[in-house]
N, C-alpha and C. Protein backbone atom coordinates (compact mmCIF):
# COMPACT_ATOMS: atom_id res chain seq x y z
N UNK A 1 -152.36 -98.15 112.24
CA UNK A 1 -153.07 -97.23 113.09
C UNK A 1 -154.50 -97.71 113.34
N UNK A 2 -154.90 -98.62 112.26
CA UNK A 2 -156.38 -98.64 112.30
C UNK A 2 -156.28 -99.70 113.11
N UNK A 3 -155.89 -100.84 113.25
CA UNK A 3 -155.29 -102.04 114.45
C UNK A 3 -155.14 -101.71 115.82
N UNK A 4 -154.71 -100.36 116.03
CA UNK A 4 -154.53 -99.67 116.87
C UNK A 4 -155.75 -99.37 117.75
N UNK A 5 -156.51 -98.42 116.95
CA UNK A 5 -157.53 -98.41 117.54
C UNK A 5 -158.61 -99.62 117.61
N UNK A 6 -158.78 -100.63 116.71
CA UNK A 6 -159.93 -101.45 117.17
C UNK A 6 -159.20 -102.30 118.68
N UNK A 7 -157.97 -102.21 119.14
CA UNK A 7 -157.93 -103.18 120.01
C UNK A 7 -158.05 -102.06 121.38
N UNK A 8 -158.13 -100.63 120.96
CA UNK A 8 -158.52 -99.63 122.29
C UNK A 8 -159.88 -100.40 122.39
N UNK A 9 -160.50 -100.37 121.51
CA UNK A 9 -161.99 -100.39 121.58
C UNK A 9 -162.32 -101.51 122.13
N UNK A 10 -161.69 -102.59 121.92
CA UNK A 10 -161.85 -104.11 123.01
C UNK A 10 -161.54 -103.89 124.28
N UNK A 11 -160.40 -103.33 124.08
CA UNK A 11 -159.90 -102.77 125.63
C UNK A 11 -161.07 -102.45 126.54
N UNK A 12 -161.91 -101.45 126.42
CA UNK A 12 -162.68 -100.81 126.99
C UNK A 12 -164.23 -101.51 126.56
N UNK A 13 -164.10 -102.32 126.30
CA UNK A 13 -165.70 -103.27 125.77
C UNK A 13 -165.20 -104.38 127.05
N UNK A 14 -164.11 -104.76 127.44
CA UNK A 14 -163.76 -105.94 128.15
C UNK A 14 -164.39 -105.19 129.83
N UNK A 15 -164.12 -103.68 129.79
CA UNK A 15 -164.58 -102.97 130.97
C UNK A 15 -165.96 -103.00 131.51
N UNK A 16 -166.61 -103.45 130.37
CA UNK A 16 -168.35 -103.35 130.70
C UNK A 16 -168.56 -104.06 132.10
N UNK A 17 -170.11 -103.64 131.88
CA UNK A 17 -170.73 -104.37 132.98
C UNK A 17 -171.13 -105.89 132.54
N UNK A 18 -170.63 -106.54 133.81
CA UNK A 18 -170.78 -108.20 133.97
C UNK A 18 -172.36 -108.12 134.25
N UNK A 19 -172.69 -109.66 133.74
CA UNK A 19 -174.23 -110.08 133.85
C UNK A 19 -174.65 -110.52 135.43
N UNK A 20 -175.84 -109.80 135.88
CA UNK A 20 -175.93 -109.72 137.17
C UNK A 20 -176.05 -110.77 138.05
N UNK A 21 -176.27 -112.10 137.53
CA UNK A 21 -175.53 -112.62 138.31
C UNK A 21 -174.42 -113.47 138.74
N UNK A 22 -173.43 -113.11 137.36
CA UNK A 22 -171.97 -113.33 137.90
C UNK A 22 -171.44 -111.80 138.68
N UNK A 23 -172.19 -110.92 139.15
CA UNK A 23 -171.76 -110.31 139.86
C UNK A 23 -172.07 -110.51 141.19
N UNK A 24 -173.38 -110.54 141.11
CA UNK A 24 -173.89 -111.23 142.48
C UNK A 24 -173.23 -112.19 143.29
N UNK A 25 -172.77 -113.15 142.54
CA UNK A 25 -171.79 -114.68 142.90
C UNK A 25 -170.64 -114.29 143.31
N UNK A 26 -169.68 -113.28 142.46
CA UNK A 26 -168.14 -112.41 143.02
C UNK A 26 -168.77 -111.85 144.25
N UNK A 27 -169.64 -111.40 144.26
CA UNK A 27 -169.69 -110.17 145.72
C UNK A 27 -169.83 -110.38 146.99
N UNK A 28 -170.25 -111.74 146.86
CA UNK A 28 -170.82 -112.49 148.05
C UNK A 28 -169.68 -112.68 149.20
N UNK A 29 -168.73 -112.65 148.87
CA UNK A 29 -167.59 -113.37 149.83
C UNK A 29 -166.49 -111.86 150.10
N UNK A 30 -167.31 -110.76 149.21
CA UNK A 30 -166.91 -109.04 149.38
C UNK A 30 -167.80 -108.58 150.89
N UNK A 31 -169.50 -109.10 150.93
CA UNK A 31 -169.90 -109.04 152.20
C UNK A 31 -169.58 -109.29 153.20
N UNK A 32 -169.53 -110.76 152.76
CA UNK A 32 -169.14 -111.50 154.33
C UNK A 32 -167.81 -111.36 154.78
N UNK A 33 -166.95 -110.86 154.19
CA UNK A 33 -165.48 -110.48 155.15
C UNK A 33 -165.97 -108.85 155.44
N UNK A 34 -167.08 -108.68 155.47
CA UNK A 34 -167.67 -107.01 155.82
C UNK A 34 -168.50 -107.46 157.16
N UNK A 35 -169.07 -108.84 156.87
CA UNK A 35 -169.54 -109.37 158.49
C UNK A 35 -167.89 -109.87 159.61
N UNK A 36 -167.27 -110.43 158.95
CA UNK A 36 -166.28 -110.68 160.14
C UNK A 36 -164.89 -111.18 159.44
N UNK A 37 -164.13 -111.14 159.82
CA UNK A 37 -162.32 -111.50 159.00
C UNK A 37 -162.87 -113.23 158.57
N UNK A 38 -161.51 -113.26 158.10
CA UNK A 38 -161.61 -114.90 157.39
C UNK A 38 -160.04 -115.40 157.81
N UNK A 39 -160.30 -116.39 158.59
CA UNK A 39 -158.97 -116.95 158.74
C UNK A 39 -158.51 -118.72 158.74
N UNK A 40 -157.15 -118.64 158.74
CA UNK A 40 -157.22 -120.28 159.24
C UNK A 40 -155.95 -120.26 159.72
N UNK A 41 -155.92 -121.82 160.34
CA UNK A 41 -154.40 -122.41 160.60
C UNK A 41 -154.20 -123.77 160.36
N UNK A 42 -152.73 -123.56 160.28
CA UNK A 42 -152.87 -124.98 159.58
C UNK A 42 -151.65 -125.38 160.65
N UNK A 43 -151.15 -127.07 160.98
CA UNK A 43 -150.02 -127.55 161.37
C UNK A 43 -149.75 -128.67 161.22
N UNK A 44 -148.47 -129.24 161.21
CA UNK A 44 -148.16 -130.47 160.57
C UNK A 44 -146.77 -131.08 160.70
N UNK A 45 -146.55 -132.16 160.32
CA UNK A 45 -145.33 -132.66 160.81
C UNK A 45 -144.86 -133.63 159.30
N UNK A 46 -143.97 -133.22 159.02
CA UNK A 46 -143.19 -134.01 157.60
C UNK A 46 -142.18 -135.06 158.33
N UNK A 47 -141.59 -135.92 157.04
CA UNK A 47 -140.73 -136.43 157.01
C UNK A 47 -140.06 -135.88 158.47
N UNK A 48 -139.19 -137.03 159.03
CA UNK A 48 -137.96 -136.89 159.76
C UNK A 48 -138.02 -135.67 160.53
N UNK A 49 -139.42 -135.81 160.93
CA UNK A 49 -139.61 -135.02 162.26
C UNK A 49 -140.31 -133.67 162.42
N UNK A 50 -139.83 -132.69 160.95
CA UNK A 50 -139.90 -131.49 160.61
C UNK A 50 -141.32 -131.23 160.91
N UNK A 51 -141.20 -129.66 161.58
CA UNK A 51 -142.75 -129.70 161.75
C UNK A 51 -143.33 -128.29 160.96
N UNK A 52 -144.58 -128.02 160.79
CA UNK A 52 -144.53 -126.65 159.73
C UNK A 52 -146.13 -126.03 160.69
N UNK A 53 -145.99 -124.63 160.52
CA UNK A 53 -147.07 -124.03 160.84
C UNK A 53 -147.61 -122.79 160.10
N UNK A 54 -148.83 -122.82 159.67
CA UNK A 54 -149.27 -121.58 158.67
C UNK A 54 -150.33 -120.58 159.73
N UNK A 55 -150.24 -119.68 159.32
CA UNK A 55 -151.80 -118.71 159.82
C UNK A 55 -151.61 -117.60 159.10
N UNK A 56 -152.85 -117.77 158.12
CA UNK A 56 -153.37 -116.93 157.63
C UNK A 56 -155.17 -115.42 158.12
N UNK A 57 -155.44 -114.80 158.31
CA UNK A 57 -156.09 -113.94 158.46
C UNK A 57 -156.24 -112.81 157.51
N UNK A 58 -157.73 -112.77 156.86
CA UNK A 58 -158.36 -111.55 155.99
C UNK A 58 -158.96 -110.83 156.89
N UNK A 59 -158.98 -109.62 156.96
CA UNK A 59 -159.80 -108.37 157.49
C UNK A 59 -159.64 -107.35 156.55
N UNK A 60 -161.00 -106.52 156.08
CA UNK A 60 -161.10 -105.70 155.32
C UNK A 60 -161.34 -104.72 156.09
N UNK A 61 -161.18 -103.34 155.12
CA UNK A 61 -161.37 -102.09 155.94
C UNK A 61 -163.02 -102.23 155.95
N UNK A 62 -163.83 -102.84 155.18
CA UNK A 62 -165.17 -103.26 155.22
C UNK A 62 -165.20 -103.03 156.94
N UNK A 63 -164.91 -104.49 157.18
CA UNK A 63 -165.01 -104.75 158.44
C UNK A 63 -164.58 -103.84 160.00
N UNK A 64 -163.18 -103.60 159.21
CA UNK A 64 -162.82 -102.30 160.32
C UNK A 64 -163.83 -101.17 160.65
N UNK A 65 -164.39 -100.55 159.43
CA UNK A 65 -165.25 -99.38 159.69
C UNK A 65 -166.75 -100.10 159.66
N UNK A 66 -166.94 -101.19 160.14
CA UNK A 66 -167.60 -101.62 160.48
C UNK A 66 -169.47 -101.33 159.26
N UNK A 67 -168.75 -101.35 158.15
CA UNK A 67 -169.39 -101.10 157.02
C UNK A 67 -171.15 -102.10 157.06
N UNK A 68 -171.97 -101.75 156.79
CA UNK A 68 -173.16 -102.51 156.75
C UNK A 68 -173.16 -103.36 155.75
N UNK A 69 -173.03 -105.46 155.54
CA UNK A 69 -173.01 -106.32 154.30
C UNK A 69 -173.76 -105.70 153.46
N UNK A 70 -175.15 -105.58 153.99
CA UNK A 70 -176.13 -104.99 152.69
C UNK A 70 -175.68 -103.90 151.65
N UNK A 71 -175.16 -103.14 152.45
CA UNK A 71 -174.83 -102.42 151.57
C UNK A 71 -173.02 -102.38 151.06
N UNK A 72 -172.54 -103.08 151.45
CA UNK A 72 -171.60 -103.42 150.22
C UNK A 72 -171.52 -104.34 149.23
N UNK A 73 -172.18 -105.05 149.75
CA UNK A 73 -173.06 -106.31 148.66
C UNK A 73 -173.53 -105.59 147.03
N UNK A 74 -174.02 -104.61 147.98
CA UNK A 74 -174.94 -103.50 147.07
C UNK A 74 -174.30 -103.28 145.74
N UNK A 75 -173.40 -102.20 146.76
CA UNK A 75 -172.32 -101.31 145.74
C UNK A 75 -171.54 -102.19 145.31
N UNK A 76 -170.82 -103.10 145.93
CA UNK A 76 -170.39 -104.60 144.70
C UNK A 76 -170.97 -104.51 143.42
N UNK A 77 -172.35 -105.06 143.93
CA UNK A 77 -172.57 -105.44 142.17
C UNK A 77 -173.03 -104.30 141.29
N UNK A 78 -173.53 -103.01 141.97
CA UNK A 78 -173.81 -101.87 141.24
C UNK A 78 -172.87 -101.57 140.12
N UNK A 79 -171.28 -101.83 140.98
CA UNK A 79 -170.20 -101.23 140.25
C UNK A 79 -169.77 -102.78 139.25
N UNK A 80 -169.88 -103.37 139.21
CA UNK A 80 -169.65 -104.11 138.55
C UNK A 80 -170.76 -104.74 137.29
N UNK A 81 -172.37 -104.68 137.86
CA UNK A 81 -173.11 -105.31 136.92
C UNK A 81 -174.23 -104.25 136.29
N UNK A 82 -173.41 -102.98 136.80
CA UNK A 82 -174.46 -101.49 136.65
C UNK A 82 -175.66 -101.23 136.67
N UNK A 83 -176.37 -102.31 137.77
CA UNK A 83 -177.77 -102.66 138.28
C UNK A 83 -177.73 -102.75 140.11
N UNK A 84 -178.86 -102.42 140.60
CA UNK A 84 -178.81 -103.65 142.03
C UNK A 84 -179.00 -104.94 141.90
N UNK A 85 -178.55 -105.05 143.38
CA UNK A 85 -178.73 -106.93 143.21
C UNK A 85 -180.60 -107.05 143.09
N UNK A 86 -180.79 -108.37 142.88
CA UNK A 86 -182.03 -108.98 142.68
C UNK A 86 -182.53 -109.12 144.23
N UNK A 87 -181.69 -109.41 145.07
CA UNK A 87 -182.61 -109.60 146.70
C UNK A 87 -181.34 -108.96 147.58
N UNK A 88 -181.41 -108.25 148.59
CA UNK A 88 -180.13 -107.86 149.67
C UNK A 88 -179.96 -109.24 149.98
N UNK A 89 -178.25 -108.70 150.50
CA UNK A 89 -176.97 -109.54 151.02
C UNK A 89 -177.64 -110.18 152.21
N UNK A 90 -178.36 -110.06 153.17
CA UNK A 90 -179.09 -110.53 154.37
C UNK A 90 -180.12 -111.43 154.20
N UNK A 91 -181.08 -111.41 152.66
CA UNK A 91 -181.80 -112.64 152.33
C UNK A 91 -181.05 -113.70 152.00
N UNK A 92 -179.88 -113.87 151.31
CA UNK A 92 -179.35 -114.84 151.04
C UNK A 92 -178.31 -115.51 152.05
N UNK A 93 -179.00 -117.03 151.75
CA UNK A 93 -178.33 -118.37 152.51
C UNK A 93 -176.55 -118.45 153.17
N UNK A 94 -175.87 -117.49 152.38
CA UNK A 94 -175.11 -117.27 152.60
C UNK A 94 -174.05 -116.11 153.38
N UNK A 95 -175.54 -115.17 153.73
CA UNK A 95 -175.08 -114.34 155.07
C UNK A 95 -175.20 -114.93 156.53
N UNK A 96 -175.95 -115.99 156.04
CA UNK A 96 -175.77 -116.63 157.67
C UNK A 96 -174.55 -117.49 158.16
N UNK A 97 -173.66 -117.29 159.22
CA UNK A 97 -172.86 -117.91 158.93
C UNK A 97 -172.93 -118.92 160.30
């Protein structure tokens, strides 16, 4: 029983808040599909002729409701590093696309 409970207690220690800026670093790519979808395609030709075609496309409801980056950037890392970020989603190098 007593085994029992110390591994609840990891359980819910593993839940904490992450250090802010490995949250910052996860959230970043939570914005920017809040600025615009993420997609690709791919095509190609194998062996003996065969030919193959992929397309993939991300769109978040971010994006649908046309959500502001800054502020999901925000609430990203709030909920995850139980702080704000250090600078908004719009100073960094990586909202510009």
């Amino acid at each position: 029983m007593k085994s029992l409970a110390v591994l609840a207690l990891l359980l819910l220690a593993a839940c904490g808040p992450i250090p802010l800026a490995d949250a910052e670093r996860i959230c970043i790519d939570q914005a920017r599909l809040a600025q615009q979808p993420r997609g690709s395609i791919g095509m190609g030709i194998g062996s003996g002729g065969r030919t193959a075609a992929n397309f993939d496309v991300t769109v978040t409801s971010d994006y649908l409701f046309r959500r502001d980056p800054d502020v999901v950037y925000g609430d990203c890392v709030r909920a995850r590093a139980g702080q704000s970020p250090s600078r908004p989603f719009s100073s960094l190098p990586q909202s510009r696309m």
